[in-house]
Protein backbone atom coordinates (compact mmCIF):
# COMPACT_ATOMS: atom_id res chain seq x y z
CA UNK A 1 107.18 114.42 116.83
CA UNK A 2 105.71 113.67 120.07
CA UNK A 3 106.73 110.94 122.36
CA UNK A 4 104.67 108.06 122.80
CA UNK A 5 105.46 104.71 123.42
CA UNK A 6 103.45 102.15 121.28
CA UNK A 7 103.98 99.27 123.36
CA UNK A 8 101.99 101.23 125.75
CA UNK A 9 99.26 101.80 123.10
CA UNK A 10 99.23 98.21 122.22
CA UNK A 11 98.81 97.23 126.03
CA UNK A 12 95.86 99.86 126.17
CA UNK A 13 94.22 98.33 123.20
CA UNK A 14 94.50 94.86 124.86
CA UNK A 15 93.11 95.60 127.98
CA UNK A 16 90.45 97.30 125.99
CA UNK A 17 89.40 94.59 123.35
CA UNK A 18 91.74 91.44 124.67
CA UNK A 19 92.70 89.02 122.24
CA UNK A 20 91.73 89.23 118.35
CA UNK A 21 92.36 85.62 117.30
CA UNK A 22 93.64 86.94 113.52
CA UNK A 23 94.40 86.30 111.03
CA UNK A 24 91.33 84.13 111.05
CA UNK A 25 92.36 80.91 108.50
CA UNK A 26 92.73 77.06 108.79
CA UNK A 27 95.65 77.09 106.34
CA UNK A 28 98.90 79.50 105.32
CA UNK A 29 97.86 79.07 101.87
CA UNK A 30 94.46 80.30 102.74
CA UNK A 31 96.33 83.62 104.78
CA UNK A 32 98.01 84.14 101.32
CA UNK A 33 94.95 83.84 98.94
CA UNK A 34 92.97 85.94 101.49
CA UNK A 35 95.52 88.74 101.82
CA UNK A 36 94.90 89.01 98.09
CA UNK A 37 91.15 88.86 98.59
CA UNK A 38 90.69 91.52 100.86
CA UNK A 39 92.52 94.24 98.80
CA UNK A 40 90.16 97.26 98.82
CA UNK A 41 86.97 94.97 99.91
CA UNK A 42 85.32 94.16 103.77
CA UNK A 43 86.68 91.25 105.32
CA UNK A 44 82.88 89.11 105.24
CA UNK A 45 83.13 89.47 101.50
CA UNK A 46 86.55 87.66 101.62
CA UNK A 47 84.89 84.90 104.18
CA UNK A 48 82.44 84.40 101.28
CA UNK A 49 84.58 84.04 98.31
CA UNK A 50 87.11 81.85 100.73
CA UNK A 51 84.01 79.89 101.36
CA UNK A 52 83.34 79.77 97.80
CA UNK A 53 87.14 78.56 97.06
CA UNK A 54 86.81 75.87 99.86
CA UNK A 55 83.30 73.98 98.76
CA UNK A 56 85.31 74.38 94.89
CA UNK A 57 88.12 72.34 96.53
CA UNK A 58 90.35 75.28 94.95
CA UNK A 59 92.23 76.11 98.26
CA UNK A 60 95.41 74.01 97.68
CA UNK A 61 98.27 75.00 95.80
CA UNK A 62 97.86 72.30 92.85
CA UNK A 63 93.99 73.50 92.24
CA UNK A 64 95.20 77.30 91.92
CA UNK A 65 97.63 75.96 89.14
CA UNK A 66 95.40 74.60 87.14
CA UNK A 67 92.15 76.29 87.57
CA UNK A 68 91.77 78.84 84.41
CA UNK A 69 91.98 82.60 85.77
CA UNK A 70 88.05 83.09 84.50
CA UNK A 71 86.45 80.00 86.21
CA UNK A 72 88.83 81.67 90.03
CA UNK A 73 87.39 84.85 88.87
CA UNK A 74 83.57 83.68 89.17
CA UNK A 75 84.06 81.71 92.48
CA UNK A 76 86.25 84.57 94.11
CA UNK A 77 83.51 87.49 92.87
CA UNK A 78 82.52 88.04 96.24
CA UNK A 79 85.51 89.74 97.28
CA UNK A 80 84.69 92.18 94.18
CA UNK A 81 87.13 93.32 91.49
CA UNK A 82 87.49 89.54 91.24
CA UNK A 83 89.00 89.26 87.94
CA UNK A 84 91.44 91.71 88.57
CA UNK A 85 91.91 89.46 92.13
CA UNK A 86 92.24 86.34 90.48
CA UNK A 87 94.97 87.29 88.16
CA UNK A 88 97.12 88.58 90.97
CA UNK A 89 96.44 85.05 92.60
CA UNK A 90 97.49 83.39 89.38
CA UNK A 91 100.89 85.51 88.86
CA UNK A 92 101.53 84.72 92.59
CA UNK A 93 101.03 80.78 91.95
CA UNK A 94 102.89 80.91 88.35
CA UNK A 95 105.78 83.32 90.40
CA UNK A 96 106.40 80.52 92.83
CA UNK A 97 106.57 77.57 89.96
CA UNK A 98 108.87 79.69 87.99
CA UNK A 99 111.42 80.60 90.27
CA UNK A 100 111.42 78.24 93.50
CA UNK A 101 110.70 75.05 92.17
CA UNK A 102 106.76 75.15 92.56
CA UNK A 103 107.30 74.43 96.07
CA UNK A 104 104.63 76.40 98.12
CA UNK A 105 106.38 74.91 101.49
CA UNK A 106 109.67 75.69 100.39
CA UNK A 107 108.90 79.30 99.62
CA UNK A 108 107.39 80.13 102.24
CA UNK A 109 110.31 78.87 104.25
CA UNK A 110 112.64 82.04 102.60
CA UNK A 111 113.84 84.53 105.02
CA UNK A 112 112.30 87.56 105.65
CA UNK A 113 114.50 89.77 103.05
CA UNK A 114 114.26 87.23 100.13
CA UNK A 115 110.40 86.43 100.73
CA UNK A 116 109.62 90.24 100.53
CA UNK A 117 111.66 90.87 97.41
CA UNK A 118 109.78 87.29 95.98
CA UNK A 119 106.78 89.06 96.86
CA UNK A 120 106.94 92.34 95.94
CA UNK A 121 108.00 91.07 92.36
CA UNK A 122 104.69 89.69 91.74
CA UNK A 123 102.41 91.35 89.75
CA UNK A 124 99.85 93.09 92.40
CA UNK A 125 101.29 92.59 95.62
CA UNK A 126 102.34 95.80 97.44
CA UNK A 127 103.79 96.35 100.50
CA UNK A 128 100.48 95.81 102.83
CA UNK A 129 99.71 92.73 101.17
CA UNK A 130 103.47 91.50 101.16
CA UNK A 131 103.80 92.21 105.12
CA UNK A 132 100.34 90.53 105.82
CA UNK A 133 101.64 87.23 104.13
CA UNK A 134 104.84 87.22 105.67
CA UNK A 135 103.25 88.10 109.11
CA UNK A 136 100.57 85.83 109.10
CA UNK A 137 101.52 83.32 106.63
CA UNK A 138 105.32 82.75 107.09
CA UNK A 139 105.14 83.84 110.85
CA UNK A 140 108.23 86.10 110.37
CA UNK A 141 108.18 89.21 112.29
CA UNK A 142 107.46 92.15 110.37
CA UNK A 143 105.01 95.00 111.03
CA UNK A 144 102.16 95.38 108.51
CA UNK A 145 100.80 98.92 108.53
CA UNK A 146 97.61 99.58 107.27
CA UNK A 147 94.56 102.71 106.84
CA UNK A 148 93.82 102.00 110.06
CA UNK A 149 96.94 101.84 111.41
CA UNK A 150 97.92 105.45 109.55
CA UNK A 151 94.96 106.99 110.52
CA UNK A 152 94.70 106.42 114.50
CA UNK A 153 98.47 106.98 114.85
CA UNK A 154 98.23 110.17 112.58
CA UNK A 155 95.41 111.30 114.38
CA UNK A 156 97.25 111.55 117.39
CA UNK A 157 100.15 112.75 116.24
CA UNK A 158 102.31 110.34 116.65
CA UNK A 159 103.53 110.13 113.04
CA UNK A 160 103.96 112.81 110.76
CA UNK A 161 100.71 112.97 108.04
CA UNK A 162 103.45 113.07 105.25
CA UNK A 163 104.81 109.55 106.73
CA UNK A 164 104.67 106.45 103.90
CA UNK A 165 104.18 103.06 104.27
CA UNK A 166 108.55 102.63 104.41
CA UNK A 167 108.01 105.47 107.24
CA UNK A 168 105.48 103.88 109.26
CA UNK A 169 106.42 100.57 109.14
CA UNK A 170 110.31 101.53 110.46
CA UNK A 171 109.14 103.64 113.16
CA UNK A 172 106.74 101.21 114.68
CA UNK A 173 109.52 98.28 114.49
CA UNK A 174 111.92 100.26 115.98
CA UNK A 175 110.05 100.83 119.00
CA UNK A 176 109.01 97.35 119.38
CA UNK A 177 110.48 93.88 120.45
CA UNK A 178 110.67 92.12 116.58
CA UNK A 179 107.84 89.77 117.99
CA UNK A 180 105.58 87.62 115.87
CA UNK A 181 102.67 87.51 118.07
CA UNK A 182 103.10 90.53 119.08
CA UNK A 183 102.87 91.97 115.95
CA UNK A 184 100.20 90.05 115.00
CA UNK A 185 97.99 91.27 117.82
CA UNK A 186 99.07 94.63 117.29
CA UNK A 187 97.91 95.03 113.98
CA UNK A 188 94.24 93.24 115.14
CA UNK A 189 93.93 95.16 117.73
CA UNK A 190 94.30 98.50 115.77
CA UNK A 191 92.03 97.12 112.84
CA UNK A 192 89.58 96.54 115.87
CA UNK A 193 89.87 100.34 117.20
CA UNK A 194 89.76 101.34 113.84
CA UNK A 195 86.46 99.71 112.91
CA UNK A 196 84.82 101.03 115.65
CA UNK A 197 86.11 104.51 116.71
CA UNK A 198 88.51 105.88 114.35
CA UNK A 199 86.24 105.47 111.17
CA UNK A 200 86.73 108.50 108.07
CA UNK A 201 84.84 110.49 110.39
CA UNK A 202 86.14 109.76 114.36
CA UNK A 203 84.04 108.33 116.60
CA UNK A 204 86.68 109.42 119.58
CA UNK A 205 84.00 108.72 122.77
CA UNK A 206 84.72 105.88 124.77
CA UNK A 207 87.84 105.14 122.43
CA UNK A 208 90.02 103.62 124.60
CA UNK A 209 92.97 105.68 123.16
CA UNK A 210 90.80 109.03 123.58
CA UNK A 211 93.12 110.11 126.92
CA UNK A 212 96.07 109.93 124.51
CA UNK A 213 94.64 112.97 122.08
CA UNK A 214 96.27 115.92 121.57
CA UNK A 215 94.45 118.43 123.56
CA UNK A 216 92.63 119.76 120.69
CA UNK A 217 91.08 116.04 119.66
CA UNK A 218 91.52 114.64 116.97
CA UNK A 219 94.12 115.62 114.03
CA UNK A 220 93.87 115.95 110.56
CA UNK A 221 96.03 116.51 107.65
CA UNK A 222 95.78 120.38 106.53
């Protein structure tokens, strides 16, 4: 595998794009219900349905209780496959009354190890969305890896195309300071290169990682 440093990747981005301000939310309830939302949907649909959520006075942690999963589902259908999205909020919201005491603050408080393993017991919630809560949520330092993040370091081949989530997520933490804000801007900033240059199809001019290419551009998985 080649070597590349992706601290100096990250400080390329930066200079490139600056600060991101993400994840963008007034509340770590609303980072947790949003990291649900945007499951396999663009992030303005979320901004609708958490819009939606707000004026329904549904984003606080007694509302989700009691709200029934089909009157969520018809506020949160901007984010699409809302009924599927609404259960997974539900089974998160029953989850943390069931086993840690209905206490939102509380469980959120866990350590890194025990909120991931609280997480990744729910119903829905996979690794992405587990990392993105504990990230942005919980502030605990942990690297969420996303398409994005697969595709532009695959692409220069700084990870193996056969790399998981597991695979990716250890090789960027070991070669970074375990940094919350760091790690925060580092996965904005490669959401924000991947929006705009390394789309399905690569848009590699005036990337500012394009000097970092293998000499052939651009590579893809055989």
């Amino acid at each position: 595998m080649p070597t590349v440093s992706p601290l100096a990747v990250y400080h390329q981005l930066m200079k490139a794009f600056g600060p991101q301000h993400w994840w963008p939310a007034e509340t770590p309830l609303e980072v947790v219900v949003g990291a649900v939302l945007t499951q396999n949907t663009a992030w303005h649909n979320v901004e609708q349905a958490i819009a939606n959520l707000r004026a329904a006075d549904l984003l606080n942690w007694e509302a989700l209780r009691q709200v029934h999963a089909e009157e969520l589902a018809e506020v949160i259908r901007p984010a699409g496959y809302y009924r599927l999205k609404a259960a997974r909020i539900k089974n998160l919201v029953r989850h943390v009354y069931d086993h840690h005491d209905g206490s939102f603050e509380n469980w959120l408080a866990l350590d890194l190890d025990t909120l991931r393993e609280s997480l990744l017991s729910v119903n829905g919630i996979g690794p992405e969305t587990a990392d993105a809560i504990l990230l942005y949520a919980a502030q605990q330092p942990t690297f969420v890896v996303d398409a994005y993040t697969s595709r532009v370091f695959k692409r220069h081949g700084w990870i193996e195309f056969d790399a998981d989530y597991w695979g990716m997520k250890d090789w960027m933490e070991s070669h970074l300071p375990r940094d919350v804000d760091l790690f925060n801007e580092y996965h904005a900033l490669l959401v924000r290169v991947g929006k705009s240059y390394c789309q399905k199809r690569p848009k590699c001019d005036g990337c500012p990682l394009q000097p970092l290419l293998p000499p052939g551009g651009p590579l893809e998985p055989e």
